[in-house]
PDB file of N, CA and C in Angstrom:
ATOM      1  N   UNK A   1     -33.042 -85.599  15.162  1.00  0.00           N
ATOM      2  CA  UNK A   1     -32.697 -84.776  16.302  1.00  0.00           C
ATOM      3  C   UNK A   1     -32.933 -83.304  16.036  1.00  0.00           C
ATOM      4  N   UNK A   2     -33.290 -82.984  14.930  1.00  0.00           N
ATOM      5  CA  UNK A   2     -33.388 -81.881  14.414  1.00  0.00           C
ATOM      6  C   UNK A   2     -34.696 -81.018  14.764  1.00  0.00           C
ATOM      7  N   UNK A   3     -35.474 -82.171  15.019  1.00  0.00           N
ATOM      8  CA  UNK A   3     -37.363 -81.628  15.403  1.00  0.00           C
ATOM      9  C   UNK A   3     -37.011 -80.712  16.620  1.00  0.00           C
ATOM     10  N   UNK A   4     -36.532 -80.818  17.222  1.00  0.00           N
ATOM     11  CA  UNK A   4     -36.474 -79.955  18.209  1.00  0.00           C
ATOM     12  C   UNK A   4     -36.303 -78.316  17.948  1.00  0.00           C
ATOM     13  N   UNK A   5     -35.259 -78.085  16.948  1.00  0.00           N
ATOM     14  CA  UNK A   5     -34.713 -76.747  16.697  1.00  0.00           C
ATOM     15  C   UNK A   5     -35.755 -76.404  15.843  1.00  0.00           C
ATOM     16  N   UNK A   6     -36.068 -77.471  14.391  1.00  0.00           N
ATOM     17  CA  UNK A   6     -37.139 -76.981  13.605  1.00  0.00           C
ATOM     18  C   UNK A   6     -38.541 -76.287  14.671  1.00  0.00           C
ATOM     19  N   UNK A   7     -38.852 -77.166  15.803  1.00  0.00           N
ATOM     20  CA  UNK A   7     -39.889 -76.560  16.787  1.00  0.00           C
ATOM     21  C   UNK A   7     -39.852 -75.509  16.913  1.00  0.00           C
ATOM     22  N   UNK A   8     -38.859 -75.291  17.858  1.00  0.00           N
ATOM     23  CA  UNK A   8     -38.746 -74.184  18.313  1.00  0.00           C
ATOM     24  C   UNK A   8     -38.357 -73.041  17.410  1.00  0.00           C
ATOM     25  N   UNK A   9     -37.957 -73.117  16.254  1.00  0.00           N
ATOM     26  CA  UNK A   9     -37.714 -72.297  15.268  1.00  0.00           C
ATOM     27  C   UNK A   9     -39.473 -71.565  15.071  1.00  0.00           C
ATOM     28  N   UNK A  10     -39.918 -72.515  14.878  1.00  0.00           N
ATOM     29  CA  UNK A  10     -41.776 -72.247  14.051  1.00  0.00           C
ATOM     30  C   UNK A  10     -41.917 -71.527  15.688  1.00  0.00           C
ATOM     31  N   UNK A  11     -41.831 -72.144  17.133  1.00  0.00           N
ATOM     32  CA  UNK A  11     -42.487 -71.471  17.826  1.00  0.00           C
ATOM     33  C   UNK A  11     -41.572 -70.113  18.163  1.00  0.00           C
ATOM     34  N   UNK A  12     -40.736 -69.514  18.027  1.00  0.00           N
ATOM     35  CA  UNK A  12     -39.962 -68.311  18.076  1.00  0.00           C
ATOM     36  C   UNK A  12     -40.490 -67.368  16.950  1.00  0.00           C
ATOM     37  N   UNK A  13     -40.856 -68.000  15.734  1.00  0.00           N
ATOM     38  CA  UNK A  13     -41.641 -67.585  14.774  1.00  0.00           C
ATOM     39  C   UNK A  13     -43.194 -66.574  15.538  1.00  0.00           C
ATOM     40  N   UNK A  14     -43.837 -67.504  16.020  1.00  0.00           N
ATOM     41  CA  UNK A  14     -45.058 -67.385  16.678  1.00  0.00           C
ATOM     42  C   UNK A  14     -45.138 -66.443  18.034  1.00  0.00           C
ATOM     43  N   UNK A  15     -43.576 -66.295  18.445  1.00  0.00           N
ATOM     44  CA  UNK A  15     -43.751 -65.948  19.861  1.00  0.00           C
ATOM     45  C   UNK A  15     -43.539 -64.278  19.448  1.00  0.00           C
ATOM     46  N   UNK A  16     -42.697 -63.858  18.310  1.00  0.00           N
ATOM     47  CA  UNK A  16     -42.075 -63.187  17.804  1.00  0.00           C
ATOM     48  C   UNK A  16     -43.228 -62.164  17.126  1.00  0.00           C
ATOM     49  N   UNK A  17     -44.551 -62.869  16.433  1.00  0.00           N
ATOM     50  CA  UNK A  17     -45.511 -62.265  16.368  1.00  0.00           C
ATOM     51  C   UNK A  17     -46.370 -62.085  17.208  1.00  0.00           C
ATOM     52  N   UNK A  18     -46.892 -62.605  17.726  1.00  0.00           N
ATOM     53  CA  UNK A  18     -47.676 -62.078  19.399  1.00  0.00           C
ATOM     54  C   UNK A  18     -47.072 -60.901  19.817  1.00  0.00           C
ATOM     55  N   UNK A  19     -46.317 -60.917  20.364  1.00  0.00           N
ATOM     56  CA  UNK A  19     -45.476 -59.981  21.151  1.00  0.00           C
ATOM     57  C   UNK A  19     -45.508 -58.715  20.056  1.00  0.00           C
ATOM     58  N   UNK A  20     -45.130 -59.051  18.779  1.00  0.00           N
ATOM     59  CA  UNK A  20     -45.578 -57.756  18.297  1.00  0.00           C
ATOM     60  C   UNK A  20     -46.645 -57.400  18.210  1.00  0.00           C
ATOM     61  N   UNK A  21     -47.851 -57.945  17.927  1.00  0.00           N
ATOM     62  CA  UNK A  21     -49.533 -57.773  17.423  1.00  0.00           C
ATOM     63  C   UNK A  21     -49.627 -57.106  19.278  1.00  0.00           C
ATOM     64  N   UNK A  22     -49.180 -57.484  20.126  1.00  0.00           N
ATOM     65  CA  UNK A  22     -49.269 -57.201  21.674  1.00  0.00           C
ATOM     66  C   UNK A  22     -49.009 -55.635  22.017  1.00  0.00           C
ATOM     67  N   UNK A  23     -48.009 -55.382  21.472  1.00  0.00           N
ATOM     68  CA  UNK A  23     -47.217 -54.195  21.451  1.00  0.00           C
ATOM     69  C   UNK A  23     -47.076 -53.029  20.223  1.00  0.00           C
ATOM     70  N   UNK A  24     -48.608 -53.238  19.394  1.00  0.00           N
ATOM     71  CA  UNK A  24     -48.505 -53.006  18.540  1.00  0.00           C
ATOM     72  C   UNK A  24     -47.647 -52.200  17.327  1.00  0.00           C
ATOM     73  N   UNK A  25     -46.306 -53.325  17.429  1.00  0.00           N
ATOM     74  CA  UNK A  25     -45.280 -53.107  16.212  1.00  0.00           C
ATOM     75  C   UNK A  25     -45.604 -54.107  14.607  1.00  0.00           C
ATOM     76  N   UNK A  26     -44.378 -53.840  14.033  1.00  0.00           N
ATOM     77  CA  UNK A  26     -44.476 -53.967  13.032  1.00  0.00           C
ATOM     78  C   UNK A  26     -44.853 -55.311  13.073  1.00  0.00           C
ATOM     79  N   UNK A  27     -45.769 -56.254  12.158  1.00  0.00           N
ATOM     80  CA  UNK A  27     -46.131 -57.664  12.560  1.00  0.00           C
ATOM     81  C   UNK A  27     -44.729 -58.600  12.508  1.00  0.00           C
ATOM     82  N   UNK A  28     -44.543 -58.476  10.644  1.00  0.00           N
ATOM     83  CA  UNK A  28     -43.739 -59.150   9.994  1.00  0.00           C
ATOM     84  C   UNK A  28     -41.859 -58.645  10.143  1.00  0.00           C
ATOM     85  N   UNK A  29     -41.961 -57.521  10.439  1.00  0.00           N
ATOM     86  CA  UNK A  29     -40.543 -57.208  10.597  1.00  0.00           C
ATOM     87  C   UNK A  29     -39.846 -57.992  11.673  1.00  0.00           C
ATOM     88  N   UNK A  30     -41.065 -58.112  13.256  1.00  0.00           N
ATOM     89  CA  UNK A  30     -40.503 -58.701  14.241  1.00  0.00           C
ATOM     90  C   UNK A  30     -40.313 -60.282  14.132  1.00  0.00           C
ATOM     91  N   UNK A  31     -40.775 -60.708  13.432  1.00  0.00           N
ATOM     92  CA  UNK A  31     -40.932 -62.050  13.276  1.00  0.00           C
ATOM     93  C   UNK A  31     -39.651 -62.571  12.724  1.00  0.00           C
ATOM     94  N   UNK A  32     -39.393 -61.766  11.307  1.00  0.00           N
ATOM     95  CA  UNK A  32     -38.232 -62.306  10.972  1.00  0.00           C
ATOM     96  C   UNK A  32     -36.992 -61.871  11.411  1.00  0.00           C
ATOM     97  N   UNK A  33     -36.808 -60.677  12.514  1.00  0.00           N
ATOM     98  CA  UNK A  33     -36.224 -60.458  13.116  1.00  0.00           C
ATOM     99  C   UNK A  33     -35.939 -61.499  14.049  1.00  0.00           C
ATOM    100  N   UNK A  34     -36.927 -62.522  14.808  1.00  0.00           N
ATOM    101  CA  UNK A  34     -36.521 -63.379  15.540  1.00  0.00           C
ATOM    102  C   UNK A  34     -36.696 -64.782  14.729  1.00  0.00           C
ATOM    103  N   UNK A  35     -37.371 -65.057  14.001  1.00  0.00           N
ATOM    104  CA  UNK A  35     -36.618 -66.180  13.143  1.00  0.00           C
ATOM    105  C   UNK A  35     -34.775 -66.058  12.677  1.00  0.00           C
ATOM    106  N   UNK A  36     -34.717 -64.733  11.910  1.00  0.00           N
ATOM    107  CA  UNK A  36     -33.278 -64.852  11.650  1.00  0.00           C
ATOM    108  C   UNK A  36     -32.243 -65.185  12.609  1.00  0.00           C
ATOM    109  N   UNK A  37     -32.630 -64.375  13.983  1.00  0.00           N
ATOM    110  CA  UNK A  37     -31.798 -64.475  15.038  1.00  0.00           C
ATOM    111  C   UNK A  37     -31.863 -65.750  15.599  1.00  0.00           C
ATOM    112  N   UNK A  38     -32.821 -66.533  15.563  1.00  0.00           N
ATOM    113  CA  UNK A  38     -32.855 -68.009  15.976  1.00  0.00           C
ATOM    114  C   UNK A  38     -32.093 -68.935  14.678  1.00  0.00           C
ATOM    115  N   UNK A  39     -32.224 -68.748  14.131  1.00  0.00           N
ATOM    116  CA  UNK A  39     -31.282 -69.473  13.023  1.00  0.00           C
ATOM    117  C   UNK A  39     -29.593 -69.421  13.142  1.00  0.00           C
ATOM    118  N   UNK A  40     -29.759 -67.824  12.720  1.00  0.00           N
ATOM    119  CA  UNK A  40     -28.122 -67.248  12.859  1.00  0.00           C
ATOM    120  C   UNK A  40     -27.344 -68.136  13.855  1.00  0.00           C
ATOM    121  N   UNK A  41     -28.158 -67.699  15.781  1.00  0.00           N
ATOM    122  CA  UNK A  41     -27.201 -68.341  16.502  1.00  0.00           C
ATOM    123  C   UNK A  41     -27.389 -69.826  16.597  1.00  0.00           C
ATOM    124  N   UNK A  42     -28.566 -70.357  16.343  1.00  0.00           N
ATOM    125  CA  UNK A  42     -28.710 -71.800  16.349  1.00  0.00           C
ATOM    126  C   UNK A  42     -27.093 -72.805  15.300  1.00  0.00           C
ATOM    127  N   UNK A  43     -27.092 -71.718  14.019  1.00  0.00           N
ATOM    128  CA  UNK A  43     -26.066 -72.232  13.653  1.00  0.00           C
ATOM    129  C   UNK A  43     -24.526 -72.269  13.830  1.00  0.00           C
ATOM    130  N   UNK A  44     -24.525 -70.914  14.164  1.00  0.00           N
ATOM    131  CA  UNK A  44     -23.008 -70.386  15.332  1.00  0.00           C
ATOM    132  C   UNK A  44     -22.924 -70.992  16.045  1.00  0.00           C
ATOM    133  N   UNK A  45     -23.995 -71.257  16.696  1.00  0.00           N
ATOM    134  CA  UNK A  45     -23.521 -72.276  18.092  1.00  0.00           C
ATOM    135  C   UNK A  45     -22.967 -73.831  17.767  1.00  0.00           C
ATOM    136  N   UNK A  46     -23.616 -74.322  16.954  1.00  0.00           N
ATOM    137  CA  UNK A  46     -23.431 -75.441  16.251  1.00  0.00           C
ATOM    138  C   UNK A  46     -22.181 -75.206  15.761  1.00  0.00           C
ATOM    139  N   UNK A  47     -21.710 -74.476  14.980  1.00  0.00           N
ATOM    140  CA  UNK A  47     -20.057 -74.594  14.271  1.00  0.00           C
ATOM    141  C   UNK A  47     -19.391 -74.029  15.464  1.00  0.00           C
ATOM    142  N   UNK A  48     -19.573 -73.576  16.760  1.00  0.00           N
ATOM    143  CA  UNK A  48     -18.648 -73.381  17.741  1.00  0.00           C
ATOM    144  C   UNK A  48     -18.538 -73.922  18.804  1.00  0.00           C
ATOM    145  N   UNK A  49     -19.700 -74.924  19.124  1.00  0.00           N
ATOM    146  CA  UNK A  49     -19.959 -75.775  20.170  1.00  0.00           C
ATOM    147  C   UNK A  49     -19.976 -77.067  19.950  1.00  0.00           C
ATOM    148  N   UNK A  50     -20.841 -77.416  19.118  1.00  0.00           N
ATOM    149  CA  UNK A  50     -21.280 -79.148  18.625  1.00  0.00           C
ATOM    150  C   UNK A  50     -19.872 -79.481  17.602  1.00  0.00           C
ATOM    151  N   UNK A  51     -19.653 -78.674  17.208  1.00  0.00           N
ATOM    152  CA  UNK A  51     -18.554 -79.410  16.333  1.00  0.00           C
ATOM    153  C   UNK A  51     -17.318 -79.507  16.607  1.00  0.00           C
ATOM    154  N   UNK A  52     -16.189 -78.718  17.540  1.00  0.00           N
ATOM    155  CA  UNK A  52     -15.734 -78.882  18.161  1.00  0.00           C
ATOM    156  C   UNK A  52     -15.738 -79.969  19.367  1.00  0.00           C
ATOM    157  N   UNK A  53     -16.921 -79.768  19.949  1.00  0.00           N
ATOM    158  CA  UNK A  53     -16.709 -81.120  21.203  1.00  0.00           C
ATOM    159  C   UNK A  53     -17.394 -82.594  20.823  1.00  0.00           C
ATOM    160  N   UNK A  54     -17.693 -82.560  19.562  1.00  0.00           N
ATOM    161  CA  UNK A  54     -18.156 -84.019  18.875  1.00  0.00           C
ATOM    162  C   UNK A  54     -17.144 -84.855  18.994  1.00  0.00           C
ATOM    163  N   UNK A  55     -16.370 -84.969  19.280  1.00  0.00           N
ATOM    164  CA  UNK A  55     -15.437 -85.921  19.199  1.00  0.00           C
ATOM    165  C   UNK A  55     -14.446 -85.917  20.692  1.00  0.00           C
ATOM    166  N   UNK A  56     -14.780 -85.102  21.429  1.00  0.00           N
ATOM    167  CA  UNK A  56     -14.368 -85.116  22.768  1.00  0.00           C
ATOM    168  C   UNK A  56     -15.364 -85.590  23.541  1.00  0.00           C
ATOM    169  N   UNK A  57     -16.248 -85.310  23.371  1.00  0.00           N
ATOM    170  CA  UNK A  57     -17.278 -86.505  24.354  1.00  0.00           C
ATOM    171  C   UNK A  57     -17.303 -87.833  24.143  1.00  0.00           C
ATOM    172  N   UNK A  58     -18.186 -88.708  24.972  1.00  0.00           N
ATOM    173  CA  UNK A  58     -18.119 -90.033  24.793  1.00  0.00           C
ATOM    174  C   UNK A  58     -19.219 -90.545  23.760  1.00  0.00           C
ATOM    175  N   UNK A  59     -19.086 -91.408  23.133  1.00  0.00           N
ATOM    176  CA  UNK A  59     -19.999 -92.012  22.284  1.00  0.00           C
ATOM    177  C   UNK A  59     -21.188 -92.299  22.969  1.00  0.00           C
ATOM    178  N   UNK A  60     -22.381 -91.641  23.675  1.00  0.00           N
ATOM    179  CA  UNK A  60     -23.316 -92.134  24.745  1.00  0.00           C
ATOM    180  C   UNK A  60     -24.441 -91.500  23.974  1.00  0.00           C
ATOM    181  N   UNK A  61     -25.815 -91.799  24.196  1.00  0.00           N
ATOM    182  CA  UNK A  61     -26.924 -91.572  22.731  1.00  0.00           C
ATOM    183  C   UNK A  61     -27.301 -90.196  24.251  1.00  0.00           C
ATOM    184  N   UNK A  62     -27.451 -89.917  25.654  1.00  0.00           N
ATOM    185  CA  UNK A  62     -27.573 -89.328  26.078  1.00  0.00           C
ATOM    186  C   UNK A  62     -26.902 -88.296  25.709  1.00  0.00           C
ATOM    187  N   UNK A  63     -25.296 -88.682  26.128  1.00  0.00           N
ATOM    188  CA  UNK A  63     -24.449 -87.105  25.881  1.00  0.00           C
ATOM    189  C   UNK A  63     -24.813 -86.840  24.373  1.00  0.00           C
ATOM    190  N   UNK A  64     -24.884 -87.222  23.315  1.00  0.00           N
ATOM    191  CA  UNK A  64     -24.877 -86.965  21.924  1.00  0.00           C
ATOM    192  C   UNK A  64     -26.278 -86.100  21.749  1.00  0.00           C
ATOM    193  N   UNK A  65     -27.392 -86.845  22.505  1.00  0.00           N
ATOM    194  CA  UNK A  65     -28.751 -86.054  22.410  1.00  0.00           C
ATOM    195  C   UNK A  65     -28.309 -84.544  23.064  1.00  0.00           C
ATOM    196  N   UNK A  66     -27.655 -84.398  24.414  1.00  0.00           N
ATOM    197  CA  UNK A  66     -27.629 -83.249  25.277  1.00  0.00           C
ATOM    198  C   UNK A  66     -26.651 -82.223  24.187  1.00  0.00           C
ATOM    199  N   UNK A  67     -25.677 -82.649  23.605  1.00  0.00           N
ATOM    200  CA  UNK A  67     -24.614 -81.850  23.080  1.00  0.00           C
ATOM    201  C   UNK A  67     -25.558 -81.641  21.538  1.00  0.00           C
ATOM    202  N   UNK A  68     -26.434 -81.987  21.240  1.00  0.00           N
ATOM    203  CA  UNK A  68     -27.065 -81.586  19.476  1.00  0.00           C
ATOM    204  C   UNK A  68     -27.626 -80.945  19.892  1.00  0.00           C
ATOM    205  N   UNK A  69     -28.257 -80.458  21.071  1.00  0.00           N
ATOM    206  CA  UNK A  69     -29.729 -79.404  21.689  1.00  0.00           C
ATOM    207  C   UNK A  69     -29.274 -77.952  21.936  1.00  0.00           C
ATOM    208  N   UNK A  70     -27.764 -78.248  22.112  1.00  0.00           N
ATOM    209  CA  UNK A  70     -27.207 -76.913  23.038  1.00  0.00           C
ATOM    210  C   UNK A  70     -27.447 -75.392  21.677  1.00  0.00           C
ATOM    211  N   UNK A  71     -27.268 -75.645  20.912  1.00  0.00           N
ATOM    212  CA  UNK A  71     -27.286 -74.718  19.879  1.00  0.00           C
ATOM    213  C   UNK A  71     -28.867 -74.306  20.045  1.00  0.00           C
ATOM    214  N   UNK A  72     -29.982 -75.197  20.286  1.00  0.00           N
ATOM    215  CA  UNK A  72     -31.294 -74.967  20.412  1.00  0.00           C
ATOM    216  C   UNK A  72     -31.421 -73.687  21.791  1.00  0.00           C
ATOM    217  N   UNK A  73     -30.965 -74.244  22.505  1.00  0.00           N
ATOM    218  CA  UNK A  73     -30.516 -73.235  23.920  1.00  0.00           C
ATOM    219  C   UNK A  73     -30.472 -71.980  23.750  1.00  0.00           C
ATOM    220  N   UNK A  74     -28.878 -72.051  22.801  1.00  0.00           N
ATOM    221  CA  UNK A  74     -28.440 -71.160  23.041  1.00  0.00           C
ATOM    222  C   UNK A  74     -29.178 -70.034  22.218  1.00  0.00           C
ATOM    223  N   UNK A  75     -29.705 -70.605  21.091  1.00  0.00           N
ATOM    224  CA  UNK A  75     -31.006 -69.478  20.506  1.00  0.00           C
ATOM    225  C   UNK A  75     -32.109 -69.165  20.524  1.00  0.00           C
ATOM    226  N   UNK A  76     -32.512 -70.074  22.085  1.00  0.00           N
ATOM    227  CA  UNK A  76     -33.940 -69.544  22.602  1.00  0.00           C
ATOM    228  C   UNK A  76     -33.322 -68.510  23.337  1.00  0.00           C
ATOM    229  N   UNK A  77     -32.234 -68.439  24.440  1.00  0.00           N
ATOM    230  CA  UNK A  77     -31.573 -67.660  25.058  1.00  0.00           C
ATOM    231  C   UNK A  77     -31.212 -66.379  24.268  1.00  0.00           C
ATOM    232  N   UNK A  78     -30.926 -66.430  22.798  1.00  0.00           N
ATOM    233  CA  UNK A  78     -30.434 -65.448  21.951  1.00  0.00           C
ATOM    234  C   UNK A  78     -31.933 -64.489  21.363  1.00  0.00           C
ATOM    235  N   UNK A  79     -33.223 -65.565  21.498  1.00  0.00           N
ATOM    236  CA  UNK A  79     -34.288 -64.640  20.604  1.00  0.00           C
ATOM    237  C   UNK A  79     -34.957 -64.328  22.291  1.00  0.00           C
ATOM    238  N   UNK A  80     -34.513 -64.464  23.108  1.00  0.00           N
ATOM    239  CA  UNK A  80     -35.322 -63.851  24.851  1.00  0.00           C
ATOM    240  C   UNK A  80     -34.695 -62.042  24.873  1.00  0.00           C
ATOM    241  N   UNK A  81     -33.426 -61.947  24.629  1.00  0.00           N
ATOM    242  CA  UNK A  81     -32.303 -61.100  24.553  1.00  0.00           C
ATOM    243  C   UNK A  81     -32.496 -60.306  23.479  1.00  0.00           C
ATOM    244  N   UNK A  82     -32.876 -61.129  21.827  1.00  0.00           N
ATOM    245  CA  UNK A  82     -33.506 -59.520  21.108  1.00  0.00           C
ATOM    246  C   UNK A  82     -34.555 -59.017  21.204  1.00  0.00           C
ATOM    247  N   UNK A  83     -35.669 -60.044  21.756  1.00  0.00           N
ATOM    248  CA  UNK A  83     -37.272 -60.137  21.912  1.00  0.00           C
ATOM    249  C   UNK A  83     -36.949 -58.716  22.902  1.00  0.00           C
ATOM    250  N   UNK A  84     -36.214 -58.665  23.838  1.00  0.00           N
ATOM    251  CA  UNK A  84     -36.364 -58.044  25.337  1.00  0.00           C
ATOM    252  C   UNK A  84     -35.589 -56.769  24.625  1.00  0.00           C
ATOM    253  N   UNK A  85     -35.038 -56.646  23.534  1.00  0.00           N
ATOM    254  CA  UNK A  85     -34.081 -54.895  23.280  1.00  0.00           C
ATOM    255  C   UNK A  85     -34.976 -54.491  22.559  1.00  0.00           C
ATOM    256  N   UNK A  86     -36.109 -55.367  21.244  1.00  0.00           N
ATOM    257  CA  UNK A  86     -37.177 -54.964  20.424  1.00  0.00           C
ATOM    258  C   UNK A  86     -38.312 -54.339  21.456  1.00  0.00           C
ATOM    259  N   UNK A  87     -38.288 -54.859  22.617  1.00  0.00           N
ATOM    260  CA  UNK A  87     -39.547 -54.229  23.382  1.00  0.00           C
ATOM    261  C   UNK A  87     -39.008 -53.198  23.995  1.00  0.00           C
ATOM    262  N   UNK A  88     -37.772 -52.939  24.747  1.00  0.00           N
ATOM    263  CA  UNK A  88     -37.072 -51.756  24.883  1.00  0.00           C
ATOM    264  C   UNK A  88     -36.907 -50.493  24.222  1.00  0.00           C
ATOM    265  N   UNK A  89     -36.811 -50.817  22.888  1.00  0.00           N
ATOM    266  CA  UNK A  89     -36.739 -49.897  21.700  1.00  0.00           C
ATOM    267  C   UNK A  89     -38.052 -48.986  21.236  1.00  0.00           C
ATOM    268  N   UNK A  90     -39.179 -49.294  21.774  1.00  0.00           N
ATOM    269  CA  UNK A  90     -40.213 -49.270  21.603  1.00  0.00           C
ATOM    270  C   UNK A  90     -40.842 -47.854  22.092  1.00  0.00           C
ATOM    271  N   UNK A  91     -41.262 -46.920  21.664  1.00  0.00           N
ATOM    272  CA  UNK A  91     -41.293 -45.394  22.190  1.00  0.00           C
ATOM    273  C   UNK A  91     -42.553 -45.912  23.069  1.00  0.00           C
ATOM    274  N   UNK A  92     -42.249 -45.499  24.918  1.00  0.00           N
ATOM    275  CA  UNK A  92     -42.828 -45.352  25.721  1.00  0.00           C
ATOM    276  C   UNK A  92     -44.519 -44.818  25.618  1.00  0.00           C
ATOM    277  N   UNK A  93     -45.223 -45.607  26.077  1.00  0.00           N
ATOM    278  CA  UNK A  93     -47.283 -45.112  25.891  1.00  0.00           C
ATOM    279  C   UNK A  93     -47.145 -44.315  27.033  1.00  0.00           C
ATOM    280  N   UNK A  94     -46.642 -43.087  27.220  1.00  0.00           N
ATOM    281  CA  UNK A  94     -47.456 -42.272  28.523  1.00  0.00           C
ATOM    282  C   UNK A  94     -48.170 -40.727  27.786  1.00  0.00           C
TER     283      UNK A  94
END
């Protein structure tokens, strides 16, 4: 169940460099800037979400699939949010 986060981990990796090579910033700084941040909350979310309600949901391979993903969510949602303050931060081309 894990392929999913590992995915999206490598593609946050990838999205993280584009966007910089795009905007021409630092390559490698942004990258692991959004790898870390996809990790960090991927795992926060997991010790504050999945583990807590593991045992309040029902034993169903659906709910169990939907409730292991949410941490995936919540750190595509988390690397959209630094992706979007790293491009903010960015001294204006006029």
């Amino acid at each position: 169940m894990l392929f999913l986060a590992k995915l999206f981990g490598i593609l946050t990796l990838v999205w993280f460099y584009l966007t910089a090579k795009n905007h021409n910033a630092p390559l490698i700084n942004w990258s692991v800037i959004g790898l870390i941040g996809y990790w960090l909350t991927w795992w926060l979310a997991k010790m504050v979400l999945v583990v807590p309600l593991a045992d309040l949901v029902p034993k169903h391979s659906v709910v169990e699939f939907l409730l292991t993903q949410m941490p995936v969510v919540c750190a595509v949602v988390a690397c959209f949010l630094i992706r979007k303050r790293l491009i903010a931060s960015l001294p204006s081309a006029e």
